[in-house]
Protein backbone atom coordinates (compact mmCIF):
# COMPACT_ATOMS: atom_id res chain seq x y z
CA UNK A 1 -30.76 -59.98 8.51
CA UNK A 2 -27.44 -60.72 9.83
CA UNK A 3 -25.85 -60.93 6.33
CA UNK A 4 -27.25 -57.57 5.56
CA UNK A 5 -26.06 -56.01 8.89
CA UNK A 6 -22.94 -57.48 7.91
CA UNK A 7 -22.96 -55.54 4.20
CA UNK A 8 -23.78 -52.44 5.80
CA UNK A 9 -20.71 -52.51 8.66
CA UNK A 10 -18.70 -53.34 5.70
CA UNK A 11 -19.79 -50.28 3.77
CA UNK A 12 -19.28 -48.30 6.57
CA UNK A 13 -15.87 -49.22 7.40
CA UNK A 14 -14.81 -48.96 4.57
CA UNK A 15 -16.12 -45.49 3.16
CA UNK A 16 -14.67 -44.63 7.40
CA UNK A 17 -11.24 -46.08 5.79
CA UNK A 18 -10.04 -42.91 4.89
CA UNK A 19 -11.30 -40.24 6.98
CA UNK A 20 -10.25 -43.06 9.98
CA UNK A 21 -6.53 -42.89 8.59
CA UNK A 22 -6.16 -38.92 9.27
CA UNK A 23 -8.38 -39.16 12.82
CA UNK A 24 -5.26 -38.38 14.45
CA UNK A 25 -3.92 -34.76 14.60
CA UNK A 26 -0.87 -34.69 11.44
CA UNK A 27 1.63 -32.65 11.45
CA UNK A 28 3.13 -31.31 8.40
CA UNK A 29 6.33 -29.83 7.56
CA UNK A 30 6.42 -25.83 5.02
CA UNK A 31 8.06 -26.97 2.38
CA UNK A 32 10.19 -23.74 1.53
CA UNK A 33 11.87 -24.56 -1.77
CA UNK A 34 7.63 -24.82 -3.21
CA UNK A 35 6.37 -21.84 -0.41
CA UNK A 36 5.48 -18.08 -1.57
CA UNK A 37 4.81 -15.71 0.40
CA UNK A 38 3.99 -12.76 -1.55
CA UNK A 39 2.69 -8.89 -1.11
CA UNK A 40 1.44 -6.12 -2.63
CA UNK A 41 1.70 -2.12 -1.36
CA UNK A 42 0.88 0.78 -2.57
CA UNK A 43 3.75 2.91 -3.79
CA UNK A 44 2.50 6.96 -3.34
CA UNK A 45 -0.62 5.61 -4.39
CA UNK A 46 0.10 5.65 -8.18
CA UNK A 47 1.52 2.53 -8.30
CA UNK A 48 2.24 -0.79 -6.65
CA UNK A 49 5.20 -2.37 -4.92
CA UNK A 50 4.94 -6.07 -5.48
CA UNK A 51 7.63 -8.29 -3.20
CA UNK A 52 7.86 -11.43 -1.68
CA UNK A 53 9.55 -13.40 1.39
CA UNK A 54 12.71 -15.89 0.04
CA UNK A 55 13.44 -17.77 3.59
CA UNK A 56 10.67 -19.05 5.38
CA UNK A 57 9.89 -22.16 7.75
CA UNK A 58 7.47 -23.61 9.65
CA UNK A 59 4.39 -26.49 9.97
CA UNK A 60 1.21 -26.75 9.87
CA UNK A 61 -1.53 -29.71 12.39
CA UNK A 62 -4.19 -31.03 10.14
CA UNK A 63 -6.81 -32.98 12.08
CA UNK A 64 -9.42 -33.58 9.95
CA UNK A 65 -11.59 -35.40 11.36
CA UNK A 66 -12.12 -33.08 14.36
CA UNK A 67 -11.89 -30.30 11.21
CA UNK A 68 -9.01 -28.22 13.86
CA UNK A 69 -5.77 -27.30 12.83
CA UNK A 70 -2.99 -24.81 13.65
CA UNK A 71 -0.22 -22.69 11.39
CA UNK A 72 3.25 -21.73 12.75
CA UNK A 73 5.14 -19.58 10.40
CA UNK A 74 8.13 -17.71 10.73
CA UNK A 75 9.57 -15.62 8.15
CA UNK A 76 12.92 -13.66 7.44
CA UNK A 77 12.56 -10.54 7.50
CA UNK A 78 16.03 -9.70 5.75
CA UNK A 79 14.94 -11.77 2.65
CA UNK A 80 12.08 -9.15 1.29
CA UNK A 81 12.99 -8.99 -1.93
CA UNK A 82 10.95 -6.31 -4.61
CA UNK A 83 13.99 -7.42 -6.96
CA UNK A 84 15.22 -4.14 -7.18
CA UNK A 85 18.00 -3.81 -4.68
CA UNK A 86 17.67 0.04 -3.88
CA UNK A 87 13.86 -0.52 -3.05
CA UNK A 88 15.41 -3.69 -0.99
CA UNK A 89 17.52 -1.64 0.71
CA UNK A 90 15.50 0.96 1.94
CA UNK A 91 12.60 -1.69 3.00
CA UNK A 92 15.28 -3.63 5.99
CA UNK A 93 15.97 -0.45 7.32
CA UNK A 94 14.19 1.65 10.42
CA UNK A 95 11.64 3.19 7.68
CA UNK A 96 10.03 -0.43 7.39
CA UNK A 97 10.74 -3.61 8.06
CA UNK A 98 13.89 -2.86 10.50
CA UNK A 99 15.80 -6.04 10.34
CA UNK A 100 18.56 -4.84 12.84
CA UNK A 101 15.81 -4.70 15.42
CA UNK A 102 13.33 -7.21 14.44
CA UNK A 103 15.28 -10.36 12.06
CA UNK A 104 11.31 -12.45 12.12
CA UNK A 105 7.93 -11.96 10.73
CA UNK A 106 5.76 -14.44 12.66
CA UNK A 107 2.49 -15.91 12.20
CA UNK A 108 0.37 -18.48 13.98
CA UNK A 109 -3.18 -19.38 13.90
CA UNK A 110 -5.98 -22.08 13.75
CA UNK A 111 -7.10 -23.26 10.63
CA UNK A 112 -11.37 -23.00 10.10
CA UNK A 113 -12.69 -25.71 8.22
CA UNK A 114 -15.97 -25.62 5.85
CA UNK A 115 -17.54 -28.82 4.77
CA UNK A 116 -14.90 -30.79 5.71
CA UNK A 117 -11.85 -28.36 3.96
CA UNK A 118 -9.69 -25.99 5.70
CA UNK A 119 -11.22 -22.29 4.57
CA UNK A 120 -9.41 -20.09 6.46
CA UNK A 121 -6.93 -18.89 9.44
CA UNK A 122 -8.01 -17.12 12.28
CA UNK A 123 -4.54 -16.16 13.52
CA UNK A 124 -2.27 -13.35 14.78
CA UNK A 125 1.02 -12.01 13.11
CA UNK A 126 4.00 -10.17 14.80
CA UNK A 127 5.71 -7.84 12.34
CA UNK A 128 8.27 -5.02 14.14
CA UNK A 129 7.48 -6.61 17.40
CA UNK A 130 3.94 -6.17 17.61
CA UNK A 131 1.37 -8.71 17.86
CA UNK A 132 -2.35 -7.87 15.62
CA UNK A 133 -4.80 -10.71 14.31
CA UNK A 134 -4.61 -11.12 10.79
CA UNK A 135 -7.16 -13.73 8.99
CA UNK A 136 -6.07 -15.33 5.99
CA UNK A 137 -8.92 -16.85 3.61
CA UNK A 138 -7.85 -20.59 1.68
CA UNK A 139 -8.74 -19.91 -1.74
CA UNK A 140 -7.46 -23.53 -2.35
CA UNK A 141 -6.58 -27.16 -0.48
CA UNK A 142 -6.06 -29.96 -1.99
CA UNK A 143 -3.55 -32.94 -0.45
CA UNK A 144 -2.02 -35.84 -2.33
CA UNK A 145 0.85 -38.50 -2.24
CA UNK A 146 4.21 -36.65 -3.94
CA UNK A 147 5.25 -38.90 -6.61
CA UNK A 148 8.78 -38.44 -5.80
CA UNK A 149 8.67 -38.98 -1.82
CA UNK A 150 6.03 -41.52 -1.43
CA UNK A 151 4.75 -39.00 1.49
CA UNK A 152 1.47 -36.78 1.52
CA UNK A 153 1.99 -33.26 0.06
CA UNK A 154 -0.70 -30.97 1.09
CA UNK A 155 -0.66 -27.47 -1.15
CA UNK A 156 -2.46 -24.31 -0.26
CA UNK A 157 -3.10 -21.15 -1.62
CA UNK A 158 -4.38 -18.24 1.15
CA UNK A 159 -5.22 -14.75 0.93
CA UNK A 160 -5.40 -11.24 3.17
CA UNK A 161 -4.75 -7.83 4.28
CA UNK A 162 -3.92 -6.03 6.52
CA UNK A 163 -2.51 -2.15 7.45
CA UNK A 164 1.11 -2.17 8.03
CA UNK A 165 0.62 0.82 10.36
CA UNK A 166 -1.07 -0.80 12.60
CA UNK A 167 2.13 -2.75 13.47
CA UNK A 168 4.40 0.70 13.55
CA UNK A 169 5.23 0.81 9.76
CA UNK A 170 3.52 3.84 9.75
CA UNK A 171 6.66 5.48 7.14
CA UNK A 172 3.88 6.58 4.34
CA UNK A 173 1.20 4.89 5.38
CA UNK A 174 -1.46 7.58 5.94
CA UNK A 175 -4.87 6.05 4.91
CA UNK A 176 -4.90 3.33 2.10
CA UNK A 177 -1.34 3.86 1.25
CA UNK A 178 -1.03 1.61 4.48
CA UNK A 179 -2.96 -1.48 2.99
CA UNK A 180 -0.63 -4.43 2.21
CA UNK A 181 -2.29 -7.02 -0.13
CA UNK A 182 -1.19 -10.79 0.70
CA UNK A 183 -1.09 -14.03 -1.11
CA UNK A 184 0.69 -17.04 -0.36
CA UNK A 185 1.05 -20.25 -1.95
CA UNK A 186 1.86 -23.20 0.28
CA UNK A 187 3.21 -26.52 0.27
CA UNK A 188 3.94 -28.96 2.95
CA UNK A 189 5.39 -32.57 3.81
CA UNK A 190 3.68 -34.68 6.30
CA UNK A 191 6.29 -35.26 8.33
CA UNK A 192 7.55 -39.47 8.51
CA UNK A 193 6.76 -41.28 11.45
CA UNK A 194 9.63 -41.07 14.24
């Protein structure tokens, strides 16, 4: 009996072994140079504007076994690139995304977990200086040890919409032409021990 209750604690503890190791809340660092924020708008609804965020920082809390987590983003708003520098142009100035007036995009949120994987954000983005919630759904999540830094990478790839009137980028945006499409692909360092 006591050399089977012994087996079993030993299974246990082990198979715990990893899910032990992240108990703790981990904090991980966006990873800009492999980051992507990208969207999608509708351009006089014949067409579509595709663009996407160059600068951009932030981190993300992982605690899985509690299956909580948080997202701080912050983008540059003066680095929306369609890569076509009269559309570029007209998008940082007071018809859009008015850079003189508001330099960040901001996002924060906390992450939902299903069976044991983050699924989704339930957060809130500030875009011209207004605040709306904007859910993002995690298409994908997978974490592993970079081969080059010895350190756990964690990559995502999340998805959303949202109506860019609703934050006062109402230049064209009667109806559906206001519908921004969004899809970003994410990847993060877990940040080294102090």
């Amino acid at each position: 009996m006591k050399i089977a209750s012994i087996a079993t604690l030993t299974a246990v503890s082990l198979g715990l072994g990893v899910s032990l190791a992240n108990a703790a809340p981990v904090t991980y660092t966006i990873d800009p140079s492999h980051t992507y924020p990208s969207f999608e708008a509708p351009h006089m609804g014949i067409s579509w504007w595709r663009g996407k965020v160059n600068s951009r920082e932030g981190k993300v809390v992982l605690d899985r076994e509690a299956q909580t987590g948080t997202v701080d983003l912050t983008l540059d708003a003066a680095s929306v690139d369609f890569g076509h520098d009269k559309m570029n142009e007209h998008a940082l100035s007071e018809d859009f995304f008015n850079v003189a007036a508001h330099p960040t995009i901001t996002y924060t949120g906390k992450i939902t977990f299903a069976d044991g994987v983050p699924s989704g954000v339930d957060g809130q983005m500030t875009l011209l200086g207004k605040t709306q919630p904007l859910k993002l759904q995690i298409v994908s999540f997978k974490c592993i040890e970079h081969p080059l830094l010895k350190r756990e990478v964690c990559g995502a790839d999340a998805v959303g919409q949202f109506n860019r009137a609703a934050f006062g980028m109402d230049k064209y945006a009667d109806g559906p032409l206001g519908e921004v499409k969004l899809r970003i692909q994410a990847e993060a360092l877990r940040a080294e021990a102090p």
